[in-house]
PDB file of N, CA and C in Angstrom:
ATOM      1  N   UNK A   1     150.437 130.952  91.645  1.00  0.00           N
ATOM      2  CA  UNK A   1     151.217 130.245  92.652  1.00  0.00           C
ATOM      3  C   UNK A   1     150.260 129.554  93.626  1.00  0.00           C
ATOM      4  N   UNK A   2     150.865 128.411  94.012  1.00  0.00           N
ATOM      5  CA  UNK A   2     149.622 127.567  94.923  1.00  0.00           C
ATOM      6  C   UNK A   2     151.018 127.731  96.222  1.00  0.00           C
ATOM      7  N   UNK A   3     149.981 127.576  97.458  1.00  0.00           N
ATOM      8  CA  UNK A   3     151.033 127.414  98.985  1.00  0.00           C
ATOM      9  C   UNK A   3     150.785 126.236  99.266  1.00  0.00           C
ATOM     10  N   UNK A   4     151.955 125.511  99.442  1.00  0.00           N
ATOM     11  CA  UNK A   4     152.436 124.432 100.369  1.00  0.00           C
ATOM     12  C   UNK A   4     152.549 123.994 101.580  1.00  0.00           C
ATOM     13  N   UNK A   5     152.266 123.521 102.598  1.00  0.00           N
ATOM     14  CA  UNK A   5     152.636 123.641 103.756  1.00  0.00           C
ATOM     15  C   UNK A   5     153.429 122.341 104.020  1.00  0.00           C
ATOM     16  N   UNK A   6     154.477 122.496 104.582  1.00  0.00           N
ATOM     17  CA  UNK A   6     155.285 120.971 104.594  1.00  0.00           C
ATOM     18  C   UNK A   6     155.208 120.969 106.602  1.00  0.00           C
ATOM     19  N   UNK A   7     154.501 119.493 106.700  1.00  0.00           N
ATOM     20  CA  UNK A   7     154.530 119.354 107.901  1.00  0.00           C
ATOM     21  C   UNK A   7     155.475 118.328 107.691  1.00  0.00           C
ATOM     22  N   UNK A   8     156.406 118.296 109.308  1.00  0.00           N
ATOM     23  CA  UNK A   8     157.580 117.450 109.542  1.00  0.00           C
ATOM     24  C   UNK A   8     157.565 117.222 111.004  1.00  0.00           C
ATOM     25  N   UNK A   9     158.301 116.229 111.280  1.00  0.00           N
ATOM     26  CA  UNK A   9     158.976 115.891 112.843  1.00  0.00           C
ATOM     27  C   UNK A   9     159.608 116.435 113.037  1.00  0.00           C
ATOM     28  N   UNK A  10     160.452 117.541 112.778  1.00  0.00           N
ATOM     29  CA  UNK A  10     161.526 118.941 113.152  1.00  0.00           C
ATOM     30  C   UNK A  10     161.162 118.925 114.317  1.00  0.00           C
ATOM     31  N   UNK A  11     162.158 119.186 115.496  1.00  0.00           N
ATOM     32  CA  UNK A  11     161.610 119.921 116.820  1.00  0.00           C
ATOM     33  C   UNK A  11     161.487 121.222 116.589  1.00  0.00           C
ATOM     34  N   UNK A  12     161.502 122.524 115.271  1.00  0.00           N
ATOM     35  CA  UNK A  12     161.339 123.405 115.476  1.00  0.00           C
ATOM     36  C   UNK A  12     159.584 123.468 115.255  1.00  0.00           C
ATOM     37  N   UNK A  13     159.053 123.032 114.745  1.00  0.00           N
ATOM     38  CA  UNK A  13     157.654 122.546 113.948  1.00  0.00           C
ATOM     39  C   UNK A  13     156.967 123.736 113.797  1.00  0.00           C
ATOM     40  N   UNK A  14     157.679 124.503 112.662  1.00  0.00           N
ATOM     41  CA  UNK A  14     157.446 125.927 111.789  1.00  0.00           C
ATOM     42  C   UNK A  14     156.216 125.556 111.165  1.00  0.00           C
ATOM     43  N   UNK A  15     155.968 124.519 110.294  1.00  0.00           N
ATOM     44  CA  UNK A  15     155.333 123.693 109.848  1.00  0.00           C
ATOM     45  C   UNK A  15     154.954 124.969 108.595  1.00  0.00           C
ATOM     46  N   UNK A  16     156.094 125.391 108.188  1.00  0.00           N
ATOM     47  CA  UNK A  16     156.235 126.573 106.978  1.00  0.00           C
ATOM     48  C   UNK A  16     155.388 126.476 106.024  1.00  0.00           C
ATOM     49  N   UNK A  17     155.333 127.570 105.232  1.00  0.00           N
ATOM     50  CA  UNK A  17     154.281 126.964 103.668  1.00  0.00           C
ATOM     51  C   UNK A  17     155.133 127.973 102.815  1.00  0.00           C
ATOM     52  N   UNK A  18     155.190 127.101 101.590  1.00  0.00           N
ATOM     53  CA  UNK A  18     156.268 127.770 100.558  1.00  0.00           C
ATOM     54  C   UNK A  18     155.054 127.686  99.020  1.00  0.00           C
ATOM     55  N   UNK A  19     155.748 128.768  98.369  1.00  0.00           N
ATOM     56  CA  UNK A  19     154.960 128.764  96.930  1.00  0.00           C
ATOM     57  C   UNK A  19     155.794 127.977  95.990  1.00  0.00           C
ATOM     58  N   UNK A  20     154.481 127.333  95.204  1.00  0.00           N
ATOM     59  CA  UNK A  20     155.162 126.330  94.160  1.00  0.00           C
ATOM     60  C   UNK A  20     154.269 127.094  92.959  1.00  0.00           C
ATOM     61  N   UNK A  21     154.713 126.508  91.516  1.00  0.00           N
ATOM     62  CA  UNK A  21     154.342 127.380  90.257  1.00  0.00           C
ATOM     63  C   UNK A  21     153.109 126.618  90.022  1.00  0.00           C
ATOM     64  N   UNK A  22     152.085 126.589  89.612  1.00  0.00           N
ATOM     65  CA  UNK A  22     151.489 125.386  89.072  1.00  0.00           C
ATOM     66  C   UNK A  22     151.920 123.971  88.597  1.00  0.00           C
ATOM     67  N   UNK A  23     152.585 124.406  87.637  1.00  0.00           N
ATOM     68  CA  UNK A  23     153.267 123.253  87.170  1.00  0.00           C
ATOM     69  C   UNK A  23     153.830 122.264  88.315  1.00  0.00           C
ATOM     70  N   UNK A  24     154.408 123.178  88.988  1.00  0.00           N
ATOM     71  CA  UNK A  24     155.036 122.461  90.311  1.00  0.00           C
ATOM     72  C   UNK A  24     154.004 122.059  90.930  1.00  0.00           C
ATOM     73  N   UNK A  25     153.174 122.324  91.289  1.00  0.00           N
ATOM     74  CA  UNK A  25     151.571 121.651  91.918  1.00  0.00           C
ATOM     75  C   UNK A  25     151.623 120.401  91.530  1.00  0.00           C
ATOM     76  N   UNK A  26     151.373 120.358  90.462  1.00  0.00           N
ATOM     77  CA  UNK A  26     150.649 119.867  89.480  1.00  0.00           C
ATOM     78  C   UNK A  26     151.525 118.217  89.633  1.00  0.00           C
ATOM     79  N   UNK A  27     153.278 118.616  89.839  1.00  0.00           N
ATOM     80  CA  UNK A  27     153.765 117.232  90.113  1.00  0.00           C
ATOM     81  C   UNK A  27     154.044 116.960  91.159  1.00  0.00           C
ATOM     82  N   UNK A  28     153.897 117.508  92.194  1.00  0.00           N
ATOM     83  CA  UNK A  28     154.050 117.429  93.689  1.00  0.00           C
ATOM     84  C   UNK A  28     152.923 116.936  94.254  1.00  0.00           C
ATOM     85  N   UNK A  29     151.624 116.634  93.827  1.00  0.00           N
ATOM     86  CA  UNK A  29     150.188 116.618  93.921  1.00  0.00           C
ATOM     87  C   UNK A  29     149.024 116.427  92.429  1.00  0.00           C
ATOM     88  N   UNK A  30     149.273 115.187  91.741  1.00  0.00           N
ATOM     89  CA  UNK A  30     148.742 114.947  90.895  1.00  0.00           C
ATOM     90  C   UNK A  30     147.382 114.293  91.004  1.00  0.00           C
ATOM     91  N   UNK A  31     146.483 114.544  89.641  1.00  0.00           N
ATOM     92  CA  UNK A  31     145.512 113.880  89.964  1.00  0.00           C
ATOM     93  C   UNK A  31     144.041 114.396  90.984  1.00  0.00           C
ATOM     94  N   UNK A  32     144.098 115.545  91.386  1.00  0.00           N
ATOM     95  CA  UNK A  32     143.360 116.422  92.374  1.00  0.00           C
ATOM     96  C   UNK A  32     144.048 116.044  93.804  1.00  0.00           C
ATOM     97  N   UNK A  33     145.040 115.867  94.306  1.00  0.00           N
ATOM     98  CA  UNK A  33     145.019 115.350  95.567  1.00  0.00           C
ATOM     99  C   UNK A  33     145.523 116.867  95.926  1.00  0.00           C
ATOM    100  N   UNK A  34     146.105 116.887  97.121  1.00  0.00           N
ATOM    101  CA  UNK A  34     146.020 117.930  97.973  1.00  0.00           C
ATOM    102  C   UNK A  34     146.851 117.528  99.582  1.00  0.00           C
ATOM    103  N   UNK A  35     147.300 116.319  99.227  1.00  0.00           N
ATOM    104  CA  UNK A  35     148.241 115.896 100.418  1.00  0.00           C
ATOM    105  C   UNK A  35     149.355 115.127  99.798  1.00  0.00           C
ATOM    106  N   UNK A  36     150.403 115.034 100.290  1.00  0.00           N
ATOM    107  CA  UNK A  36     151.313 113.793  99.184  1.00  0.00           C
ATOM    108  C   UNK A  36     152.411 113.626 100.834  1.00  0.00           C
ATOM    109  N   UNK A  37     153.018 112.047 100.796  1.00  0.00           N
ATOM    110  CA  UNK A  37     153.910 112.031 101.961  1.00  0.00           C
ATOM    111  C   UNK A  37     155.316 112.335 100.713  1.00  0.00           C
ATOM    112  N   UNK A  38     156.510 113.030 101.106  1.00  0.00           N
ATOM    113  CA  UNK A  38     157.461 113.648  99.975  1.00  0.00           C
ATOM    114  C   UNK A  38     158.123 112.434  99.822  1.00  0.00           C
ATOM    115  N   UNK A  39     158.309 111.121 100.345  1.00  0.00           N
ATOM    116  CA  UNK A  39     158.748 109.752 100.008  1.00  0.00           C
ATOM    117  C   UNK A  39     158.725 109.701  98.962  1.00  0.00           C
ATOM    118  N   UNK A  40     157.092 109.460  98.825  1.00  0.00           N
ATOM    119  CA  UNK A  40     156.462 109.058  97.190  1.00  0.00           C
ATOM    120  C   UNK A  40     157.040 109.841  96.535  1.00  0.00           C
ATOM    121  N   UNK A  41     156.817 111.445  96.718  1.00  0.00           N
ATOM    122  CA  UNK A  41     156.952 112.481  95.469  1.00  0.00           C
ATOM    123  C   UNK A  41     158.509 111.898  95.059  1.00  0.00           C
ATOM    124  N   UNK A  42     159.350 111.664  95.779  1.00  0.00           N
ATOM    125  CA  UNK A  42     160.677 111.439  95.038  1.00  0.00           C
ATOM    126  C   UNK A  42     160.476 110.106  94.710  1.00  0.00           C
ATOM    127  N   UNK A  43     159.762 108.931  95.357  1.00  0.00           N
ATOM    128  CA  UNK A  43     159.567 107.574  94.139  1.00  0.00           C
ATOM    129  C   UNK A  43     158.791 107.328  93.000  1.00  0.00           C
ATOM    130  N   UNK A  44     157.923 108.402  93.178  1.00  0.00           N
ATOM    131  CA  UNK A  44     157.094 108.652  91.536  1.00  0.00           C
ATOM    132  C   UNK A  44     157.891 109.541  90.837  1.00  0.00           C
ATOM    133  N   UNK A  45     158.456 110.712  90.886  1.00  0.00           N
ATOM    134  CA  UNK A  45     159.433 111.328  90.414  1.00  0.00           C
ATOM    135  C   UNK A  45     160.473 110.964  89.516  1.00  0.00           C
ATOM    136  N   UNK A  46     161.244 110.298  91.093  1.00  0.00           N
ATOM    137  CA  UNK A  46     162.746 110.135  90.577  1.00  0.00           C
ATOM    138  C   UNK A  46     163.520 111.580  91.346  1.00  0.00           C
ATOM    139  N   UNK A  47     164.638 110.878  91.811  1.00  0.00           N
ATOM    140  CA  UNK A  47     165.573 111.658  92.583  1.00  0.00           C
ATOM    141  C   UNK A  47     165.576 113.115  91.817  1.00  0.00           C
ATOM    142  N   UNK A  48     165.972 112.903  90.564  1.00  0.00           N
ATOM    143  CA  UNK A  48     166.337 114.636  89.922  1.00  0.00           C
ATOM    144  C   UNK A  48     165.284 115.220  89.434  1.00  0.00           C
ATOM    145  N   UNK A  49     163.744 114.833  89.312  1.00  0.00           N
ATOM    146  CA  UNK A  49     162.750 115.882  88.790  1.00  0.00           C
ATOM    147  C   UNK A  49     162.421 116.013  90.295  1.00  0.00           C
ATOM    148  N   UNK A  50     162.191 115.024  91.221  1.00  0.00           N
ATOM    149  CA  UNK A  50     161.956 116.031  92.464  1.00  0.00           C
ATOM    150  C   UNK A  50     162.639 117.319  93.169  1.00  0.00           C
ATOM    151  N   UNK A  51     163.830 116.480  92.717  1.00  0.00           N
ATOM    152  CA  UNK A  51     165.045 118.032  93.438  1.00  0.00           C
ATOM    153  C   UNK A  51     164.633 118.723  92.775  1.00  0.00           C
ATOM    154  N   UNK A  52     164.018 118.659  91.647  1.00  0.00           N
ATOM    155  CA  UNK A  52     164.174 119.946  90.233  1.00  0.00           C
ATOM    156  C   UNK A  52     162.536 120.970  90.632  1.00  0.00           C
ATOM    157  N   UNK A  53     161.881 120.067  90.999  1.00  0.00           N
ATOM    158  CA  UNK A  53     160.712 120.727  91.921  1.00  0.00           C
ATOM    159  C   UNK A  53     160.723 121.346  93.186  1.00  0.00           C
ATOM    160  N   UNK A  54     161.117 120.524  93.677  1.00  0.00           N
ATOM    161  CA  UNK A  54     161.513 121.219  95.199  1.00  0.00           C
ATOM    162  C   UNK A  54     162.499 122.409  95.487  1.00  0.00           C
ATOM    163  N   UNK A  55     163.716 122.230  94.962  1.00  0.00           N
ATOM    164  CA  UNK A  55     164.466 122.834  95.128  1.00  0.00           C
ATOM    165  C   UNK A  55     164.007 124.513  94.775  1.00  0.00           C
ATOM    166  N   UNK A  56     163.627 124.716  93.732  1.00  0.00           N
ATOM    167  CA  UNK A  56     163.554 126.080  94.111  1.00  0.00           C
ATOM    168  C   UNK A  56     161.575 126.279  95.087  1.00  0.00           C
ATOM    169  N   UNK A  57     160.995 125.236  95.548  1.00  0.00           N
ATOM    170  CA  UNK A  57     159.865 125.671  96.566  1.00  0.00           C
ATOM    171  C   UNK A  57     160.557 126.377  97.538  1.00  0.00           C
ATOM    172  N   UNK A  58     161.945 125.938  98.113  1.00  0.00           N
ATOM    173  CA  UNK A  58     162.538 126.039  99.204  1.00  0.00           C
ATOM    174  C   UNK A  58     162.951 127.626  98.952  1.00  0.00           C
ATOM    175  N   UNK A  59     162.850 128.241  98.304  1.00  0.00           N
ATOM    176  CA  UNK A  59     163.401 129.596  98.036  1.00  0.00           C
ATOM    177  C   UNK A  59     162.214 130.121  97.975  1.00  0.00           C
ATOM    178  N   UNK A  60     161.060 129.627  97.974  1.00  0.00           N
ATOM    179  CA  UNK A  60     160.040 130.791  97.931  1.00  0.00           C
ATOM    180  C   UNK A  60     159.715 130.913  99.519  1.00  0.00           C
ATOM    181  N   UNK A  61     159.448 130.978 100.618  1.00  0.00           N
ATOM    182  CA  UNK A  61     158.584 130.844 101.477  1.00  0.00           C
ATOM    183  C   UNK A  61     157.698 132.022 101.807  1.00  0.00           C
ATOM    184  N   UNK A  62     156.379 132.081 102.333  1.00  0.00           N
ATOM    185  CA  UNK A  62     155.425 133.216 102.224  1.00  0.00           C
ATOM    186  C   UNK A  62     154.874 132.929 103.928  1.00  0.00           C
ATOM    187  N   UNK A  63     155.013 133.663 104.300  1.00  0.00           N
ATOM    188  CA  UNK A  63     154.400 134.256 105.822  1.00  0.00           C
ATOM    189  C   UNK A  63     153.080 133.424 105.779  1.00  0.00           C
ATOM    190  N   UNK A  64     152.937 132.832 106.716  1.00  0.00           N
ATOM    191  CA  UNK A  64     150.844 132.142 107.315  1.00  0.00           C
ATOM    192  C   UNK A  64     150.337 133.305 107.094  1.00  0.00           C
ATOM    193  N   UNK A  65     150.799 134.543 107.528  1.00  0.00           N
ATOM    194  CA  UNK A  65     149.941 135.934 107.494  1.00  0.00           C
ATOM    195  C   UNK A  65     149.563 136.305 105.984  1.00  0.00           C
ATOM    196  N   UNK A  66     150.359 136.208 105.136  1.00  0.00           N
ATOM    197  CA  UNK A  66     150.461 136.372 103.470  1.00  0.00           C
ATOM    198  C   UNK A  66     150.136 135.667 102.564  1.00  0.00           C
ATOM    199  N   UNK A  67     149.426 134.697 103.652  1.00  0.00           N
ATOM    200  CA  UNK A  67     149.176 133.072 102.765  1.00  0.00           C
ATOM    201  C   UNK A  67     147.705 133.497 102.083  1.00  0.00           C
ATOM    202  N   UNK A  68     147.583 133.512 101.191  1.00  0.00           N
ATOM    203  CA  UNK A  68     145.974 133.198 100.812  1.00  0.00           C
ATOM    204  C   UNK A  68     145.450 131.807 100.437  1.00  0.00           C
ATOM    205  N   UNK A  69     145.288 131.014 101.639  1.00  0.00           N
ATOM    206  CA  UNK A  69     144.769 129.609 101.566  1.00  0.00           C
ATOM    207  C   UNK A  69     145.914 128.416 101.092  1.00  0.00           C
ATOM    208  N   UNK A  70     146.045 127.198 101.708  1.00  0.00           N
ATOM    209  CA  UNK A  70     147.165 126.137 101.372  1.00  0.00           C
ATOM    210  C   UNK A  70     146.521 125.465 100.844  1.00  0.00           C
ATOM    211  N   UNK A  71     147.064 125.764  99.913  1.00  0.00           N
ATOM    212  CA  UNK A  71     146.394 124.384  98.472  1.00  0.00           C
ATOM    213  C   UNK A  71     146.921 122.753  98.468  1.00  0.00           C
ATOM    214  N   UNK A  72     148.010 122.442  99.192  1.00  0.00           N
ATOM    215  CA  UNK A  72     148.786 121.198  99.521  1.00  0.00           C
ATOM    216  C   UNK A  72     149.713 121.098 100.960  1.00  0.00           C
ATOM    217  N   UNK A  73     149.435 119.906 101.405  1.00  0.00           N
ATOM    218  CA  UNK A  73     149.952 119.685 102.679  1.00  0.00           C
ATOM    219  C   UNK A  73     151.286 118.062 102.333  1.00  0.00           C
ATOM    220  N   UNK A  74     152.580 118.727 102.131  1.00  0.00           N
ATOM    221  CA  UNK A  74     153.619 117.781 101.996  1.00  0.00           C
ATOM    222  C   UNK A  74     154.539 117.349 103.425  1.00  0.00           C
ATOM    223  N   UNK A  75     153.852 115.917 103.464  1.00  0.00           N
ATOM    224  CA  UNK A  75     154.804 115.728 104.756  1.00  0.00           C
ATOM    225  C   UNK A  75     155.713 114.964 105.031  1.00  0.00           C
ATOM    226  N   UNK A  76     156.827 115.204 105.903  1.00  0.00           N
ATOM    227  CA  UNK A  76     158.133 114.338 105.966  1.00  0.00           C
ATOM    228  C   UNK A  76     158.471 113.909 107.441  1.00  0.00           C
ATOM    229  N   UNK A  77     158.574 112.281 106.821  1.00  0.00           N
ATOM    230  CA  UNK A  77     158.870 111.557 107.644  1.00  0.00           C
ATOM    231  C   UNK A  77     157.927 111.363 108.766  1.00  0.00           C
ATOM    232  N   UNK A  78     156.858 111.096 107.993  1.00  0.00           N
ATOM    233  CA  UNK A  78     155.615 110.530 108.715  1.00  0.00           C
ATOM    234  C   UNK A  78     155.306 108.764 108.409  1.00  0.00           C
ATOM    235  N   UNK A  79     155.979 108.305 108.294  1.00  0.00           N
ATOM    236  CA  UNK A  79     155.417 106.895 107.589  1.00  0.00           C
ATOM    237  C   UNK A  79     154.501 106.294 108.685  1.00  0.00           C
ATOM    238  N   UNK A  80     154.056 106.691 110.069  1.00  0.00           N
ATOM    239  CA  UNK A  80     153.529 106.366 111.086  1.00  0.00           C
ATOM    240  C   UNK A  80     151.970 106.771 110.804  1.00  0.00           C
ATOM    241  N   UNK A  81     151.759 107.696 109.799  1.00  0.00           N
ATOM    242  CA  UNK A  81     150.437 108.292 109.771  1.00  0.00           C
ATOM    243  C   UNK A  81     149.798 107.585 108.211  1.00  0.00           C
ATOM    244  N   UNK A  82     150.847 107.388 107.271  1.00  0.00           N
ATOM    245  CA  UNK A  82     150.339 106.942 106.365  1.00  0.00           C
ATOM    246  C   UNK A  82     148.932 106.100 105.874  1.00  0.00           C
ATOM    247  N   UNK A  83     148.733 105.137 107.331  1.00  0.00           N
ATOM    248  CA  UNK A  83     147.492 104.589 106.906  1.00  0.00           C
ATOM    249  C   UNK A  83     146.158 105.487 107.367  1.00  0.00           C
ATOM    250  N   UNK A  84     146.144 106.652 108.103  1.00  0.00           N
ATOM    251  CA  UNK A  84     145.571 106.858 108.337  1.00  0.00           C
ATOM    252  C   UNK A  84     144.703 108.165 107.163  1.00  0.00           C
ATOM    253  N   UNK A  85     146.106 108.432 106.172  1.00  0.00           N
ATOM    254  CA  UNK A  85     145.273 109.317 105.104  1.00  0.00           C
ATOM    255  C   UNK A  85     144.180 108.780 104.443  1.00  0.00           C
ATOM    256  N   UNK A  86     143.616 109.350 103.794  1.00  0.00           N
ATOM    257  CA  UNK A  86     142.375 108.863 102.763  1.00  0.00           C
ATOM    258  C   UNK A  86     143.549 108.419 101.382  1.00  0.00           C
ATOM    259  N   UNK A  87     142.921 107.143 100.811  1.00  0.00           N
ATOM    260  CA  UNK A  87     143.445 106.469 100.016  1.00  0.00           C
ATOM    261  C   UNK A  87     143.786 107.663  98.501  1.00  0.00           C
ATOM    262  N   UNK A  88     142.431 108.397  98.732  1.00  0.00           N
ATOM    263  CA  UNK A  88     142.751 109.475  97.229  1.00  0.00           C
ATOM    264  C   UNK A  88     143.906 110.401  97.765  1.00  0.00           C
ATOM    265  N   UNK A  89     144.150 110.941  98.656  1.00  0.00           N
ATOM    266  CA  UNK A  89     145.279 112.128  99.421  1.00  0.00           C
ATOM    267  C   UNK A  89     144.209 113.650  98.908  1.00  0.00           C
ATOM    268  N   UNK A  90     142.923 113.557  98.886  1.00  0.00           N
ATOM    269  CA  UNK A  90     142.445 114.231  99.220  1.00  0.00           C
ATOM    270  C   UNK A  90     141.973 114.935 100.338  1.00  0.00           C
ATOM    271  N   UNK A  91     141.829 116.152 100.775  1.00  0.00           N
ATOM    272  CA  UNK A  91     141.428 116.189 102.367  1.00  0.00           C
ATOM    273  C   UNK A  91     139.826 116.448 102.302  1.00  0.00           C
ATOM    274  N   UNK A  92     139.208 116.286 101.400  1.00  0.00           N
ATOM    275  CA  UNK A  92     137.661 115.857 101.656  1.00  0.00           C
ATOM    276  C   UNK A  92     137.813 114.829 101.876  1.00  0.00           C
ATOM    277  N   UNK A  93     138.163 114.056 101.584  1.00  0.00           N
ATOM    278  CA  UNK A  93     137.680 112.167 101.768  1.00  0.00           C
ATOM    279  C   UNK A  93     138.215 111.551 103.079  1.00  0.00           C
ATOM    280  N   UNK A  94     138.665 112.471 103.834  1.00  0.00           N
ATOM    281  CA  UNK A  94     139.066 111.907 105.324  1.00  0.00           C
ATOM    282  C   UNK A  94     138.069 110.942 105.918  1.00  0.00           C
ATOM    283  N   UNK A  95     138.602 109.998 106.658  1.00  0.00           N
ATOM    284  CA  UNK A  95     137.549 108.717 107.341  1.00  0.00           C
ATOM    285  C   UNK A  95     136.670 109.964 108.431  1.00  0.00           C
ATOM    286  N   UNK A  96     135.669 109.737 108.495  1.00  0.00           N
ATOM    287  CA  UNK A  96     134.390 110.051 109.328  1.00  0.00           C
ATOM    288  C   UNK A  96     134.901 110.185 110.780  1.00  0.00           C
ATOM    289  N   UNK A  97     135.656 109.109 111.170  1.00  0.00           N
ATOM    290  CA  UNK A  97     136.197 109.119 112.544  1.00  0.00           C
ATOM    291  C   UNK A  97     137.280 110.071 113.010  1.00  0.00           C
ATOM    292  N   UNK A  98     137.834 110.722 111.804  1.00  0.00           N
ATOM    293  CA  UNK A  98     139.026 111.681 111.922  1.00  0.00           C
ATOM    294  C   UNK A  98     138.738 112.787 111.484  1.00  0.00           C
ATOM    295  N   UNK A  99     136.977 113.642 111.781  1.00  0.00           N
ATOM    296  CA  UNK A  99     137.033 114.294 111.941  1.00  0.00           C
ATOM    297  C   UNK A  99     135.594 114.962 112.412  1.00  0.00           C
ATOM    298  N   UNK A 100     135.488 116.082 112.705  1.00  0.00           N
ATOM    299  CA  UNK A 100     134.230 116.367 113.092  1.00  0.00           C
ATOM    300  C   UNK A 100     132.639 116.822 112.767  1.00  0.00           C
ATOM    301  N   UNK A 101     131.848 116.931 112.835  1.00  0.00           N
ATOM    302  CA  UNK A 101     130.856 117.003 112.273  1.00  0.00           C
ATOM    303  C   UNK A 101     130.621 117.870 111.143  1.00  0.00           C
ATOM    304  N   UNK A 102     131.161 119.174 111.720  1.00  0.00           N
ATOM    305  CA  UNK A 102     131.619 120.290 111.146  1.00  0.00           C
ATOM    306  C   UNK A 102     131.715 120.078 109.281  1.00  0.00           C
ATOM    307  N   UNK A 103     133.135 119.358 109.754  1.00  0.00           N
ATOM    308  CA  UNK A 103     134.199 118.850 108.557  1.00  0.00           C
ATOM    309  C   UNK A 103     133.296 117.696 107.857  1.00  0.00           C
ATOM    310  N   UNK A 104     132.855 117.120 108.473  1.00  0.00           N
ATOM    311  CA  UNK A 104     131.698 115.751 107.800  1.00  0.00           C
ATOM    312  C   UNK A 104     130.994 116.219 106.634  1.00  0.00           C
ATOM    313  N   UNK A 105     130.297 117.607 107.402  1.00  0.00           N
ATOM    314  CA  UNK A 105     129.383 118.170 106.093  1.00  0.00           C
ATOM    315  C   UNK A 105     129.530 118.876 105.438  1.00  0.00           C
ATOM    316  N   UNK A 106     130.945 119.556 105.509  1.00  0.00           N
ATOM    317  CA  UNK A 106     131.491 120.838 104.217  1.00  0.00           C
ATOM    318  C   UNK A 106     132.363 119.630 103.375  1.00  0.00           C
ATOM    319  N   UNK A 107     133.195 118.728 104.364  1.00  0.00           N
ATOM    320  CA  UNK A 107     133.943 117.521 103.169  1.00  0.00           C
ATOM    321  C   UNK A 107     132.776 117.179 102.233  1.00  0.00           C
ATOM    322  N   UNK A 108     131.316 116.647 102.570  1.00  0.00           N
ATOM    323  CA  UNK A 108     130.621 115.667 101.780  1.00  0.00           C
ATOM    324  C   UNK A 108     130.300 116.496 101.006  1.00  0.00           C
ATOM    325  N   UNK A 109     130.260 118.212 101.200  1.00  0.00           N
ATOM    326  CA  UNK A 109     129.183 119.064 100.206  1.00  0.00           C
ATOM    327  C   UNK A 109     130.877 119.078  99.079  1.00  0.00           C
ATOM    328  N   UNK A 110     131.675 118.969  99.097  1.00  0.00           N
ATOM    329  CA  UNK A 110     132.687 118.918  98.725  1.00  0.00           C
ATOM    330  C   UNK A 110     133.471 118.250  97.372  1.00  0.00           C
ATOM    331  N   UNK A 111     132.548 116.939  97.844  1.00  0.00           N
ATOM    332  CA  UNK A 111     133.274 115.902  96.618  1.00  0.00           C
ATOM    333  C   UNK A 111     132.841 115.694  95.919  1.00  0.00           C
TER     334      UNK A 111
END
């Protein structure tokens, strides 16, 4: 099982993380990425293999405390941030300016 974390504009901003199967990874986040905005996932999809993915993520959810590491970050209703991801939706390849030195040199030892 890989964890999810779905960030959203909710005013509750749980910003939850749910388990998906691999497989489910695998189409929720193709290609090595590791971020996806859920727009796409349902326009690369298609309305019924996304529901068919999602729908049961929403039944798993696992405690931050129980989490062993978030393998994907799915977010909704961000179209405001979109340009600012890295073109791969990897989170090594973040622009230099969006983040810190820190992150500069574990991203680059990274890719």
């Amino acid at each position: 099982m890989k964890n999810v974390q779905i960030i959203d504009n909710a005013a509750n901003a749980t910003f939850s993380i749910f388990q998906a199967t691999d497989d489910e990874f695998a189409l929720l986040f193709p290609d090595g990425r590791d971020m996806e905005m859920a727009d796409d996932v349902v326009e690369r999809l298609g309305e019924d293999v996304a529901s068919s993915v999602l729908g049961p993520l929403w039944r798993r959810p696992i405690l931050k405390r129980d989490a062993q590491g978030i393998h994907g970050t799915l977010f909704y209703g961000f179209d405001q941030i979109r340009e600012f991801l890295p073109a791969t939706l990897r989170e090594v390849d973040w622009d230099n300016r969006f983040i810190n030195a820190a992150q500069r040199e574990l991203f680059a030892a990274k890719r």
